[in-house]
Protein backbone atom coordinates (compact mmCIF):
# COMPACT_ATOMS: atom_id res chain seq x y z
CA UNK A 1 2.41 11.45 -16.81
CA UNK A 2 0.53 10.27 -19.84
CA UNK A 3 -1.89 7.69 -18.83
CA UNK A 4 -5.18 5.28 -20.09
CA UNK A 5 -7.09 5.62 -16.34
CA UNK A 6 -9.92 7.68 -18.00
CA UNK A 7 -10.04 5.56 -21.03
CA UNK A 8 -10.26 2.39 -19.48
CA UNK A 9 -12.44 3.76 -16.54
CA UNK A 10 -14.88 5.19 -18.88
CA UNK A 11 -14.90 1.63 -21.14
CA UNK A 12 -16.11 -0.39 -17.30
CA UNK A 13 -19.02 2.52 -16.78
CA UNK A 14 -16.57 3.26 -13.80
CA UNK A 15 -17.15 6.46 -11.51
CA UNK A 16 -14.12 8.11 -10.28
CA UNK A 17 -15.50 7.05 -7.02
CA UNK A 18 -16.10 3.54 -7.71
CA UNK A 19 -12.57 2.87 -8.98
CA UNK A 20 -11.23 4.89 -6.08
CA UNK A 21 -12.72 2.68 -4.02
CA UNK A 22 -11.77 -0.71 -5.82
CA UNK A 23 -8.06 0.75 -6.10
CA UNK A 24 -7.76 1.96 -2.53
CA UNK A 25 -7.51 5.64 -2.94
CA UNK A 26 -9.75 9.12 -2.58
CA UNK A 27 -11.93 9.80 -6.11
CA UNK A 28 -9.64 13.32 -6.03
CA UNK A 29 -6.43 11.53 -6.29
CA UNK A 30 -7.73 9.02 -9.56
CA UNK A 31 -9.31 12.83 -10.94
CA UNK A 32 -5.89 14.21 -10.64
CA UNK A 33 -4.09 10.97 -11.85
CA UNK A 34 -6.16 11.10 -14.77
CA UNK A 35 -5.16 14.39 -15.48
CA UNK A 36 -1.61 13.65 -15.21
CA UNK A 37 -1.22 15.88 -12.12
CA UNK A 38 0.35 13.35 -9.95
CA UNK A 39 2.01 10.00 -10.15
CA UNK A 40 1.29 7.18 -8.12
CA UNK A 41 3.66 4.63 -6.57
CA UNK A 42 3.98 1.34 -8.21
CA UNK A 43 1.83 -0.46 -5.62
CA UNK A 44 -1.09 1.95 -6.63
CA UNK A 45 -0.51 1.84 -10.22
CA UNK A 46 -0.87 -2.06 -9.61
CA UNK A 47 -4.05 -1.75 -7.65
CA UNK A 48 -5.68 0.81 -10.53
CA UNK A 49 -4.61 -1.84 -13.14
CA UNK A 50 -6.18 -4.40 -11.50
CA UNK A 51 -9.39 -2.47 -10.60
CA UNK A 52 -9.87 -1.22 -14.81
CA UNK A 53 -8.84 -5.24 -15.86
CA UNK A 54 -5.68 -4.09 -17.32
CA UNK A 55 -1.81 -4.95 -17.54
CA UNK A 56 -0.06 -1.77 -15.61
CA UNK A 57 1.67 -1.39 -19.52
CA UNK A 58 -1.96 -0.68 -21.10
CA UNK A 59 -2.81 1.99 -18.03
CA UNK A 60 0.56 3.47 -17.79
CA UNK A 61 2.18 2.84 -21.22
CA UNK A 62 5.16 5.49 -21.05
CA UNK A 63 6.11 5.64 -17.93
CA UNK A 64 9.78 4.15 -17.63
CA UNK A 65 9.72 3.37 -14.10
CA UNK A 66 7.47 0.82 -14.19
CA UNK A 67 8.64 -0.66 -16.91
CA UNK A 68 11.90 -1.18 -15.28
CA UNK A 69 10.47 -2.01 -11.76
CA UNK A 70 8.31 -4.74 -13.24
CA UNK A 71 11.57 -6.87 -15.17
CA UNK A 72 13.51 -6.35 -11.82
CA UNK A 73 10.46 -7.78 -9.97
CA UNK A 74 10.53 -10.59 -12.81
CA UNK A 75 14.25 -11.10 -12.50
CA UNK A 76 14.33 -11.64 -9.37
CA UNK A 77 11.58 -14.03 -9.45
C-alpha cells in the first residue's frame, strides 16, 4: 500500500516510536506500514492521521477502501 506515514512523520521530527505511541500501535508495525508491508484497519489509519496532523486522504492517498468507507461514514451521517 502506497502511503505518506514516513513523509509526514519525518516533516513533525517524529520517531517511529513517538508516533507509535500517539497512534496506539508498536514502532515495528508504523516501520512496516511505512514500508507498505501491511495495511492497517480504518480505525488505525484514523489514529496515524490524526497523530502526523493529516486528513486520512493526504496519509493514505490511493487506497480505495478508505475512500469509500469514509463517504459511507458521511452518508450515513
Amino acid at each position: 500500500m502506497i502511503n505518506n506515514i514516513r513523509k509526514y512523520r519525518n516533516s513533525l521530527n517524529y520517531t517511529l516510536a513517538g508516533l507509535a505511541d500517539m497512534a496506539g500501535t508498536t514502532k515495528s508495525y508504523i516501520s512496516e506500514l511505512e514500508a507498505g508491508r501491511s495495511v492497517p484497519n480504518v480505525r488505525l489509519a484514523y489514529s496515524i492521521s490524526k497523530a502526523l496532523q493529516q486528513d486520512v486522504h493526504e496519509v493514505f492517498p490511493d487506497d480505495q477502501e478508505y475512500q469509500e468507507v469514509i463517504i459511507k461514514s458521511v452518508a450515513v451521517k
